[in-house]
PDB file of N, CA and C in Angstrom:
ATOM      1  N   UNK A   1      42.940 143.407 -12.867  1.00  0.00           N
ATOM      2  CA  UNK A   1      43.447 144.107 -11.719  1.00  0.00           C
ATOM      3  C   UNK A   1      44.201 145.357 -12.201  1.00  0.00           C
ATOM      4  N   UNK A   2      43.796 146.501 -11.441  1.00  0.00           N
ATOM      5  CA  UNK A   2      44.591 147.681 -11.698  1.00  0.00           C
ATOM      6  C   UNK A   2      46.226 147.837 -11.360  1.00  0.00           C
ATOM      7  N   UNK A   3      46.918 148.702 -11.934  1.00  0.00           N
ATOM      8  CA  UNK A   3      48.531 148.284 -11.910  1.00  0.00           C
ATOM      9  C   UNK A   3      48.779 149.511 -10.491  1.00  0.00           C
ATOM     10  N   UNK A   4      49.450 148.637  -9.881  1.00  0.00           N
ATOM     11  CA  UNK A   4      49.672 149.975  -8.538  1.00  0.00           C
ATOM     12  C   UNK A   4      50.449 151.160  -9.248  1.00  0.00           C
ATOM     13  N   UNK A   5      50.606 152.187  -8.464  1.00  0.00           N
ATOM     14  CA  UNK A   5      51.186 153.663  -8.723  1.00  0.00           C
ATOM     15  C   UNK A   5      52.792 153.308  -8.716  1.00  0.00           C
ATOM     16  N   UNK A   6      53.104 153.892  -9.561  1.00  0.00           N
ATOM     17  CA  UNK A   6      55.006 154.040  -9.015  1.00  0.00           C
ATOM     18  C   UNK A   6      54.690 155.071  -7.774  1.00  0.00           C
ATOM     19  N   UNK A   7      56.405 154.500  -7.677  1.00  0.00           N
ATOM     20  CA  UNK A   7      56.526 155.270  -5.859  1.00  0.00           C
ATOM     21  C   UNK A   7      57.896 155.338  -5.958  1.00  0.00           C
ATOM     22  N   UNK A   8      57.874 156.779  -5.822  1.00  0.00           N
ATOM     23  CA  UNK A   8      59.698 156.599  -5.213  1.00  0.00           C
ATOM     24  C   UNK A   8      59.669 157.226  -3.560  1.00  0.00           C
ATOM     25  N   UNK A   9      61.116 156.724  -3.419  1.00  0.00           N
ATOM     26  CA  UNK A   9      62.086 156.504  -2.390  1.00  0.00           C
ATOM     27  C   UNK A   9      62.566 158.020  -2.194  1.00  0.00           C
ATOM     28  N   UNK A  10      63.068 158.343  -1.218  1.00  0.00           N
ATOM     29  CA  UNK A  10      63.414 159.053  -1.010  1.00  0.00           C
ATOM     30  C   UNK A  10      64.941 159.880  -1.575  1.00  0.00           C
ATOM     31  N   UNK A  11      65.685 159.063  -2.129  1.00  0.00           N
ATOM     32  CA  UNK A  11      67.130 158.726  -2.783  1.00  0.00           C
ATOM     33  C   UNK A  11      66.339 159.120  -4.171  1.00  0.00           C
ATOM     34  N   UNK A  12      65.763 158.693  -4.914  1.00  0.00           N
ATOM     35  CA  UNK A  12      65.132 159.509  -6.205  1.00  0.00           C
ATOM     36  C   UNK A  12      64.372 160.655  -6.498  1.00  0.00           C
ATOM     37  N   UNK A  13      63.642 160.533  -5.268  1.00  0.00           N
ATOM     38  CA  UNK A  13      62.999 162.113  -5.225  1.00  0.00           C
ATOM     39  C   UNK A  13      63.773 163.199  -4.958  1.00  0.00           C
ATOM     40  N   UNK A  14      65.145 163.012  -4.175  1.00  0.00           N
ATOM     41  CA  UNK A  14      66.157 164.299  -3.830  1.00  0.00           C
ATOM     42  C   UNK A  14      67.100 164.313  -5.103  1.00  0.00           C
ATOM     43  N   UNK A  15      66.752 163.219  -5.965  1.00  0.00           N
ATOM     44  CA  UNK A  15      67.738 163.137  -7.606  1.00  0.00           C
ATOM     45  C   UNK A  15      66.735 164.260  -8.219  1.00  0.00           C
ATOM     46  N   UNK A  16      65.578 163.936  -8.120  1.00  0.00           N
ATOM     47  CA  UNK A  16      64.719 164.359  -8.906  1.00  0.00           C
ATOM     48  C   UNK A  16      64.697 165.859  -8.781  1.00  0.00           C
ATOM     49  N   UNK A  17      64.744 166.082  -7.552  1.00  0.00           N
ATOM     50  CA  UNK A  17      64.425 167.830  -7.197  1.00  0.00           C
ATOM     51  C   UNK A  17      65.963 168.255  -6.923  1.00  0.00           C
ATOM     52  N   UNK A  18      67.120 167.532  -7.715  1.00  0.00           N
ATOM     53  CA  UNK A  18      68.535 167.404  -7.768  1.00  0.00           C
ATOM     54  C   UNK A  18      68.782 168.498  -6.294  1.00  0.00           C
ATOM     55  N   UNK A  19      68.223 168.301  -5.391  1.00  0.00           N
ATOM     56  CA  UNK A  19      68.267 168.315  -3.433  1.00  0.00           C
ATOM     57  C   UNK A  19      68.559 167.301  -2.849  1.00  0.00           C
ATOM     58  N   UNK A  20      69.519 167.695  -1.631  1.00  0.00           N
ATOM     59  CA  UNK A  20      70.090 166.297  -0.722  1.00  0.00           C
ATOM     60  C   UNK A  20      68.787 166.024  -0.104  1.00  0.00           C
ATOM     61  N   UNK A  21      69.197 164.908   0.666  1.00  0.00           N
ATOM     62  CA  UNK A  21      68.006 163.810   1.312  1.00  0.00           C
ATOM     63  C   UNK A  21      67.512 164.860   2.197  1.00  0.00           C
ATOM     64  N   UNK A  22      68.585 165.459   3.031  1.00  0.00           N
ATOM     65  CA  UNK A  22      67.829 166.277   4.524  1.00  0.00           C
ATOM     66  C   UNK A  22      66.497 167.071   3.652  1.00  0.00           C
ATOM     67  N   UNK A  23      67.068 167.484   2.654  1.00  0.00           N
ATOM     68  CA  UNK A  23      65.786 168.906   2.105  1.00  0.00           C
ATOM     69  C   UNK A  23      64.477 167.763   2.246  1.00  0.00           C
ATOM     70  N   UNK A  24      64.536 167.131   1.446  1.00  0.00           N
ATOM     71  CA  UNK A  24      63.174 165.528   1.182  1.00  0.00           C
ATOM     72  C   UNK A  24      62.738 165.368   3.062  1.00  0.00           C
ATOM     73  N   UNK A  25      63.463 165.213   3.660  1.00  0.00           N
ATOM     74  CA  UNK A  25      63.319 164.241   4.953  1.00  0.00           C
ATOM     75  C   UNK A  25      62.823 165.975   5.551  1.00  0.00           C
ATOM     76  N   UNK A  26      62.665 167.265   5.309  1.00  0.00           N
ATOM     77  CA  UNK A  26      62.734 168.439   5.994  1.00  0.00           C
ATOM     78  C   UNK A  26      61.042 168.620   5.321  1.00  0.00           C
ATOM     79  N   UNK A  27      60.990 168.516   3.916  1.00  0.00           N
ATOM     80  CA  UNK A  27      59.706 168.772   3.278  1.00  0.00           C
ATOM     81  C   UNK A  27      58.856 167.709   3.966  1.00  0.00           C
ATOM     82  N   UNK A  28      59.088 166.201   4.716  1.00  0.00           N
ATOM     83  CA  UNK A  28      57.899 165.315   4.751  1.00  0.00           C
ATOM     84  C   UNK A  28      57.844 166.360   6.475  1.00  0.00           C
ATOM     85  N   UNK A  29      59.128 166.180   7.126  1.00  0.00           N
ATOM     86  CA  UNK A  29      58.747 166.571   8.398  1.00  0.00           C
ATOM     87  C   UNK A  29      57.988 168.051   8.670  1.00  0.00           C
ATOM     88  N   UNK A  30      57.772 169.000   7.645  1.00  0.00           N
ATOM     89  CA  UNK A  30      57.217 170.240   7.522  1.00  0.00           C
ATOM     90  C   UNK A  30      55.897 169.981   6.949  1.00  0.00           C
ATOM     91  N   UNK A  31      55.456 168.559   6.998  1.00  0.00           N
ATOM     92  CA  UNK A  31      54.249 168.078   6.011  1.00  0.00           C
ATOM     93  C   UNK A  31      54.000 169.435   4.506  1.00  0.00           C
ATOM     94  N   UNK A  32      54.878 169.322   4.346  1.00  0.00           N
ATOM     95  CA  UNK A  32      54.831 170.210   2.873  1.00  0.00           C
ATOM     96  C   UNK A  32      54.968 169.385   1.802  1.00  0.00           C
ATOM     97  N   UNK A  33      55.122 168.215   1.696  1.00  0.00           N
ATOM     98  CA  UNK A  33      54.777 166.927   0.950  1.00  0.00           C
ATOM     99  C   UNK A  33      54.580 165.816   1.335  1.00  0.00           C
ATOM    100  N   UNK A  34      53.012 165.388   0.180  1.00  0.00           N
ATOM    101  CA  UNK A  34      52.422 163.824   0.488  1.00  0.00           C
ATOM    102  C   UNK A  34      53.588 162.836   0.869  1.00  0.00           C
ATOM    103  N   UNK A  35      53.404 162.048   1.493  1.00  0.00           N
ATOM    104  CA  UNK A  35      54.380 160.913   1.796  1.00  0.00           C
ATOM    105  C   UNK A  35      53.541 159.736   1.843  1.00  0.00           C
ATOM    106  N   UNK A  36      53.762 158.351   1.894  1.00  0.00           N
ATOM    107  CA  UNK A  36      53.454 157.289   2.288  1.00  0.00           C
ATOM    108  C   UNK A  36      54.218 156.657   3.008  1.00  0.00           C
ATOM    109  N   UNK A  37      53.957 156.037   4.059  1.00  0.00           N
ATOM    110  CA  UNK A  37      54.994 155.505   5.377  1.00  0.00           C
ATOM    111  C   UNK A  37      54.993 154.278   5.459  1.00  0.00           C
ATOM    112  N   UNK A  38      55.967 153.094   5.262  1.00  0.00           N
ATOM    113  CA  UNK A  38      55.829 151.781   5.436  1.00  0.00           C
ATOM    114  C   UNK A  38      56.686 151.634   6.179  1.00  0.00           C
ATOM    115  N   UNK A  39      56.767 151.178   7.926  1.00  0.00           N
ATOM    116  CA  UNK A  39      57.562 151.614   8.956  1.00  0.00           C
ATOM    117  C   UNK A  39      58.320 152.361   8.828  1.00  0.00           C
ATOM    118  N   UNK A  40      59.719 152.545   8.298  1.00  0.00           N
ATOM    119  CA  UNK A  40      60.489 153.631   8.790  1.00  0.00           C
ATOM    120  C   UNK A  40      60.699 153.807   7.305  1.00  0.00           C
ATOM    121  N   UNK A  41      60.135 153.246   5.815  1.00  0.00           N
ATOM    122  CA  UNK A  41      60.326 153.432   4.771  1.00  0.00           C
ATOM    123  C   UNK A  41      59.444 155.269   4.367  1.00  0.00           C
ATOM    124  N   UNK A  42      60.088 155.447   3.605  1.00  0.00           N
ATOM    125  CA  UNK A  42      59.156 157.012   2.929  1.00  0.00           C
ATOM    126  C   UNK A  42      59.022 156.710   1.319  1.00  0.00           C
ATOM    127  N   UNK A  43      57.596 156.914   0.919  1.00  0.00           N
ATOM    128  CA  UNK A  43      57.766 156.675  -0.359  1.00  0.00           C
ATOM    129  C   UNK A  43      56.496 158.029  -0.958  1.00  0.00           C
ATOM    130  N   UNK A  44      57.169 158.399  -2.458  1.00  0.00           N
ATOM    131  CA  UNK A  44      55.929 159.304  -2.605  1.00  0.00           C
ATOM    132  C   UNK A  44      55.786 158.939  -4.112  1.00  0.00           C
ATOM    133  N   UNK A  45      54.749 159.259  -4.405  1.00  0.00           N
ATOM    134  CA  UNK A  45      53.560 159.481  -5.822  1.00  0.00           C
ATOM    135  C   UNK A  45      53.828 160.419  -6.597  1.00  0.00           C
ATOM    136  N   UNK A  46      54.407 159.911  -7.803  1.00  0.00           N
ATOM    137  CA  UNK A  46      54.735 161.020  -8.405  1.00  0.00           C
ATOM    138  C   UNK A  46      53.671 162.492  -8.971  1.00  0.00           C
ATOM    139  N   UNK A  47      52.583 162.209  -8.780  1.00  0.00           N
ATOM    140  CA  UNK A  47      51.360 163.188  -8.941  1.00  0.00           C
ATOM    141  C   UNK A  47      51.695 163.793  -7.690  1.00  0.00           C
ATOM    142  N   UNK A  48      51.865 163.574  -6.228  1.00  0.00           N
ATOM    143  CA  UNK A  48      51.556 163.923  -4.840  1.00  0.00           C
ATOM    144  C   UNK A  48      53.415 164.943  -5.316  1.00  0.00           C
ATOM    145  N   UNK A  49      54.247 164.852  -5.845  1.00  0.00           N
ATOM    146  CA  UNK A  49      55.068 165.465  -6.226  1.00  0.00           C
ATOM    147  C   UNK A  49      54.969 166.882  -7.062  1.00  0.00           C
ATOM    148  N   UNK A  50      54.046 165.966  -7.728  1.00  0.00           N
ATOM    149  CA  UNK A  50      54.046 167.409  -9.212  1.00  0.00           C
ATOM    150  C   UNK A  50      52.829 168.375  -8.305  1.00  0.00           C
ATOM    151  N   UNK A  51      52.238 167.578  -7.651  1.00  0.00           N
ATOM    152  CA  UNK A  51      51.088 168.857  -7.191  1.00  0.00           C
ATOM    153  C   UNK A  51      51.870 169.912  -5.791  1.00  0.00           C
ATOM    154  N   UNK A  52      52.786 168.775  -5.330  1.00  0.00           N
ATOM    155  CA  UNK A  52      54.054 169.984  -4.777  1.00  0.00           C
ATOM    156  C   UNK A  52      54.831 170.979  -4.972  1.00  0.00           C
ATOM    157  N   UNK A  53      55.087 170.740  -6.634  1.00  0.00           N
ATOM    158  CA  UNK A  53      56.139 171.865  -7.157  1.00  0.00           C
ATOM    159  C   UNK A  53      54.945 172.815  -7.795  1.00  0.00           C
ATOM    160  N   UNK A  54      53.456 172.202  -8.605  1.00  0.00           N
ATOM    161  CA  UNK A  54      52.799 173.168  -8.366  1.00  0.00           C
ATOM    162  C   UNK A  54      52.314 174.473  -7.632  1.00  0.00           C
ATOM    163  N   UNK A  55      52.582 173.836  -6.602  1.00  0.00           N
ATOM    164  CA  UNK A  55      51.497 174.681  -4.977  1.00  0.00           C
ATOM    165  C   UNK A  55      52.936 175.856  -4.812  1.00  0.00           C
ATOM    166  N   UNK A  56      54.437 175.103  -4.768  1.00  0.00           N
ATOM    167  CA  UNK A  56      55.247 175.838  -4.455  1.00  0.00           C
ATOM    168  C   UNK A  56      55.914 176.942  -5.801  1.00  0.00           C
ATOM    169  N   UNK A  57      55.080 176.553  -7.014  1.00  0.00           N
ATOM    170  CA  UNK A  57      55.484 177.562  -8.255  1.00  0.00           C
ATOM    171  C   UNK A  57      55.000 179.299  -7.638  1.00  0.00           C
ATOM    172  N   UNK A  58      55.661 180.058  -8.021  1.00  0.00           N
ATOM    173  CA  UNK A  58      55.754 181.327  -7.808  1.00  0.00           C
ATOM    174  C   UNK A  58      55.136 182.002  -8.856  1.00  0.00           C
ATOM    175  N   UNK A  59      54.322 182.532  -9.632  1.00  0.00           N
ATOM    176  CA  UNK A  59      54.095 183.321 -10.795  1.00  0.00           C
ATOM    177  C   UNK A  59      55.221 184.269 -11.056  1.00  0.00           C
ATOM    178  N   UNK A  60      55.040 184.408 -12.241  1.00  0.00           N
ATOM    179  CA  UNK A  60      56.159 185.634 -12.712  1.00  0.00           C
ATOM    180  C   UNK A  60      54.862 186.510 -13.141  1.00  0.00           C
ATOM    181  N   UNK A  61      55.441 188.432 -12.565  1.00  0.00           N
ATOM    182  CA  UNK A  61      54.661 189.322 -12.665  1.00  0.00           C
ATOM    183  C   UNK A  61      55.455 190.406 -12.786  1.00  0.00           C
ATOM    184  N   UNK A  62      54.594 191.401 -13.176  1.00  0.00           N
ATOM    185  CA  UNK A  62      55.668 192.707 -13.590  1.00  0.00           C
ATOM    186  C   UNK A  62      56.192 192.795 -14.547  1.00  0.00           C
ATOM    187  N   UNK A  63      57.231 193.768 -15.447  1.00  0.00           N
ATOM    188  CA  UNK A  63      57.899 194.173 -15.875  1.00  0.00           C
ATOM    189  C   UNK A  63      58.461 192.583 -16.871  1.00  0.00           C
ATOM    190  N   UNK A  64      59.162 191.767 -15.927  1.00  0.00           N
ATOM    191  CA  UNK A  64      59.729 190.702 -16.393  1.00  0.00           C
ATOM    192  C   UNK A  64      58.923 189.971 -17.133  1.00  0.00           C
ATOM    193  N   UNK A  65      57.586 189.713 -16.351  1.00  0.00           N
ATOM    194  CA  UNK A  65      56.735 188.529 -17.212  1.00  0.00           C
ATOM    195  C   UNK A  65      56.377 189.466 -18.451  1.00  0.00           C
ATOM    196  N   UNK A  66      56.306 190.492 -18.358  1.00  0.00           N
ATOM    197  CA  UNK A  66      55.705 190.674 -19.732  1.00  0.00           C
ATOM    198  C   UNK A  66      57.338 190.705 -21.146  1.00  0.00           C
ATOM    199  N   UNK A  67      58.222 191.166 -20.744  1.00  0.00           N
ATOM    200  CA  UNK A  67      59.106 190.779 -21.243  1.00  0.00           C
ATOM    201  C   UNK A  67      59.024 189.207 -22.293  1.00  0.00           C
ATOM    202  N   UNK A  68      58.843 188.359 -20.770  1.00  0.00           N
ATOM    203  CA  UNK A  68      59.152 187.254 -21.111  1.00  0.00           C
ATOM    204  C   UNK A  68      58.131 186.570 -21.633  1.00  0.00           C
ATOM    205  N   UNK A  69      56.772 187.072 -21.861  1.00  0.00           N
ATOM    206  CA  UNK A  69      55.699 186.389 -22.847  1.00  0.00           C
ATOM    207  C   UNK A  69      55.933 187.551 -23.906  1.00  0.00           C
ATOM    208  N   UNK A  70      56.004 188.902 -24.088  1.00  0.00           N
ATOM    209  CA  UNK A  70      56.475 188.959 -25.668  1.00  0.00           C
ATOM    210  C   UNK A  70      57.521 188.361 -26.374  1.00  0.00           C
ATOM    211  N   UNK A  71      58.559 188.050 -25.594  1.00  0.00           N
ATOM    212  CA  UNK A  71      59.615 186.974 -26.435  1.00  0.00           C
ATOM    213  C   UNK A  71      59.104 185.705 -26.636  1.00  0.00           C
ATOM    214  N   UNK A  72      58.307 184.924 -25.757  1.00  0.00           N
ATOM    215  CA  UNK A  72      57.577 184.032 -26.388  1.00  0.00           C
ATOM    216  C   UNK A  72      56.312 184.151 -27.723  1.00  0.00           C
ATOM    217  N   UNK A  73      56.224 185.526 -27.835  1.00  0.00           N
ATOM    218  CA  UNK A  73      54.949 185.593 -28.697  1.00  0.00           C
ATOM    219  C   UNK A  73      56.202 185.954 -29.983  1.00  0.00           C
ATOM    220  N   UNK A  74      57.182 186.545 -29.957  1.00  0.00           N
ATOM    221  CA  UNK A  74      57.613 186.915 -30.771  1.00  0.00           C
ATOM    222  C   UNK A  74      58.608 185.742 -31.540  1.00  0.00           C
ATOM    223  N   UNK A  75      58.986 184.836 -31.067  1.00  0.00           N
ATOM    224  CA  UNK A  75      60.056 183.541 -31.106  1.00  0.00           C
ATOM    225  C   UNK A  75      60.923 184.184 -30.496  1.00  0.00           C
ATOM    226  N   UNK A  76      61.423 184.793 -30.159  1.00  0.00           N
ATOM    227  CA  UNK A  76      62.433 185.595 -29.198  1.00  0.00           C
ATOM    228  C   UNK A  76      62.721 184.884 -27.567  1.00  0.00           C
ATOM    229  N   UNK A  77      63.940 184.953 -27.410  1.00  0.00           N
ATOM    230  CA  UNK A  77      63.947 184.984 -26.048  1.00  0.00           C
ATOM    231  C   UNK A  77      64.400 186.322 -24.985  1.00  0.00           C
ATOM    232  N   UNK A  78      63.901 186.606 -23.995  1.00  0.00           N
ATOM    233  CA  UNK A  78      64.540 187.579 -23.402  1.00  0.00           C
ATOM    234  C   UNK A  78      65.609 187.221 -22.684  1.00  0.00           C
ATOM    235  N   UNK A  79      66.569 187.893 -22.816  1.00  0.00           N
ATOM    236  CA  UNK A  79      67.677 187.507 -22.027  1.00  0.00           C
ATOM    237  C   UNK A  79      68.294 188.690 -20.964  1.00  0.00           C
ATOM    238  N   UNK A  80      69.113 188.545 -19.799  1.00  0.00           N
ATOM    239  CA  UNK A  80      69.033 189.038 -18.815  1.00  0.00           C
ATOM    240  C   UNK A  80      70.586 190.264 -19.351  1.00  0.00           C
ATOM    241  N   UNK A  81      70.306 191.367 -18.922  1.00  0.00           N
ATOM    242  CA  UNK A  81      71.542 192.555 -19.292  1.00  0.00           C
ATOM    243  C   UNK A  81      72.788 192.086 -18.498  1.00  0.00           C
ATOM    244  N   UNK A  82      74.043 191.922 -19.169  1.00  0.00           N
ATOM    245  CA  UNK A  82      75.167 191.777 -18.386  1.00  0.00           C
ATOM    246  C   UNK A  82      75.456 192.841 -17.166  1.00  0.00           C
ATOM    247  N   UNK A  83      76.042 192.375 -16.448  1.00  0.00           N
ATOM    248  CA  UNK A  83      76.214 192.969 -15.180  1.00  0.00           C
ATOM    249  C   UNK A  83      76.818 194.264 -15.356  1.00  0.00           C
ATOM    250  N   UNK A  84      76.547 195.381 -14.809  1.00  0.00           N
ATOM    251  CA  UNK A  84      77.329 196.786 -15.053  1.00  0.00           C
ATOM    252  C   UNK A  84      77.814 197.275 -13.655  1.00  0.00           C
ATOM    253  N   UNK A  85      78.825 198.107 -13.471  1.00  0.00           N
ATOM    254  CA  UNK A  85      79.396 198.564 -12.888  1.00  0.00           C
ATOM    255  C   UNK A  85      80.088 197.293 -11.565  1.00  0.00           C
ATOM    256  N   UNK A  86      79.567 197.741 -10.391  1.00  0.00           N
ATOM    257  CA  UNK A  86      79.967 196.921  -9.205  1.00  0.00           C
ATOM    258  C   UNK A  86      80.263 195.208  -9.825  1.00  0.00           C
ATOM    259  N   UNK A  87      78.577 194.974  -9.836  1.00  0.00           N
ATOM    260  CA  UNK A  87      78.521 193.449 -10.039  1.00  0.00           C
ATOM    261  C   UNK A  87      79.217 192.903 -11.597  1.00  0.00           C
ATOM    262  N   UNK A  88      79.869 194.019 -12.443  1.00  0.00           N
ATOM    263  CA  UNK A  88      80.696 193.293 -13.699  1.00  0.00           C
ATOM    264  C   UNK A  88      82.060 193.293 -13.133  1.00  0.00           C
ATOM    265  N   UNK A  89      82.510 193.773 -12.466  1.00  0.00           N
ATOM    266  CA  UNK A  89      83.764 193.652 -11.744  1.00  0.00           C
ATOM    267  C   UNK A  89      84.464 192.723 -10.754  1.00  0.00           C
ATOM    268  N   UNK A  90      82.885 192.347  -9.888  1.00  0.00           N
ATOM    269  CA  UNK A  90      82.929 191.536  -9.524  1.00  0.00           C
ATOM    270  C   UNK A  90      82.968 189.943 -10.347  1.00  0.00           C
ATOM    271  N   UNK A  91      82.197 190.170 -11.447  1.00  0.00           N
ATOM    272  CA  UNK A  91      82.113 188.701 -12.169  1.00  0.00           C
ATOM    273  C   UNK A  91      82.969 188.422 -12.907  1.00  0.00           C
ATOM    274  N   UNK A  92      84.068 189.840 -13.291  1.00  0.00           N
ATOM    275  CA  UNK A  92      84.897 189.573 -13.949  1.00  0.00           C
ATOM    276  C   UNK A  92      86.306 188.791 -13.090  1.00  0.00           C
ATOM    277  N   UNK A  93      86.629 188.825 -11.654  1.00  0.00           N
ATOM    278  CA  UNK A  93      87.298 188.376 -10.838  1.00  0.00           C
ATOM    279  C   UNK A  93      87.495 186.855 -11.005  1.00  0.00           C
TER     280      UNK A  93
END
């Protein structure tokens, strides 16, 4: 016999995407993620998850991504310029 799927709860999946419950209980009611329903239980698949944060990944383009794959080609990391003028004044507060 095949071993069933893990499944989490709704309380681990908002650990997981370190988001309160409403965001989880907002994504099933926006059907923007798989769910499984056992009366008033919610449970999801952790694949039906990862193909969520897939769909919702953003590409990086421009200026930045290339930055940030020559620092990967180089062992380098790129790192972001400290704040100047307005916003260093502000961060310095």
């Amino acid at each position: 016999m095949d071993a069933l799927p893990e499944l989490w709860n709704v309380d681990h999946l908002a650990e997981y995407l370190d988001a309160t419950k409403s965001f989880v209980y907002r994504l099933t009611r926006e059907h923007r993620i798989r769910y499984i329903k056992f009366g008033k239980e919610l449970r999801f698949r952790p694949d039906d998850v990862a193909a969520h944060l897939e769909a919702e990944s953003v590409p990086i383009s421009g200026p930045v991504a290339a930055r940030a794959v020559a620092g990967r080609a180089t062992g380098t990391e790129w790192r972001r310029e400290p704040p100047t003028g307005a916003a260093a004044r502000r961060s310095a507060s």
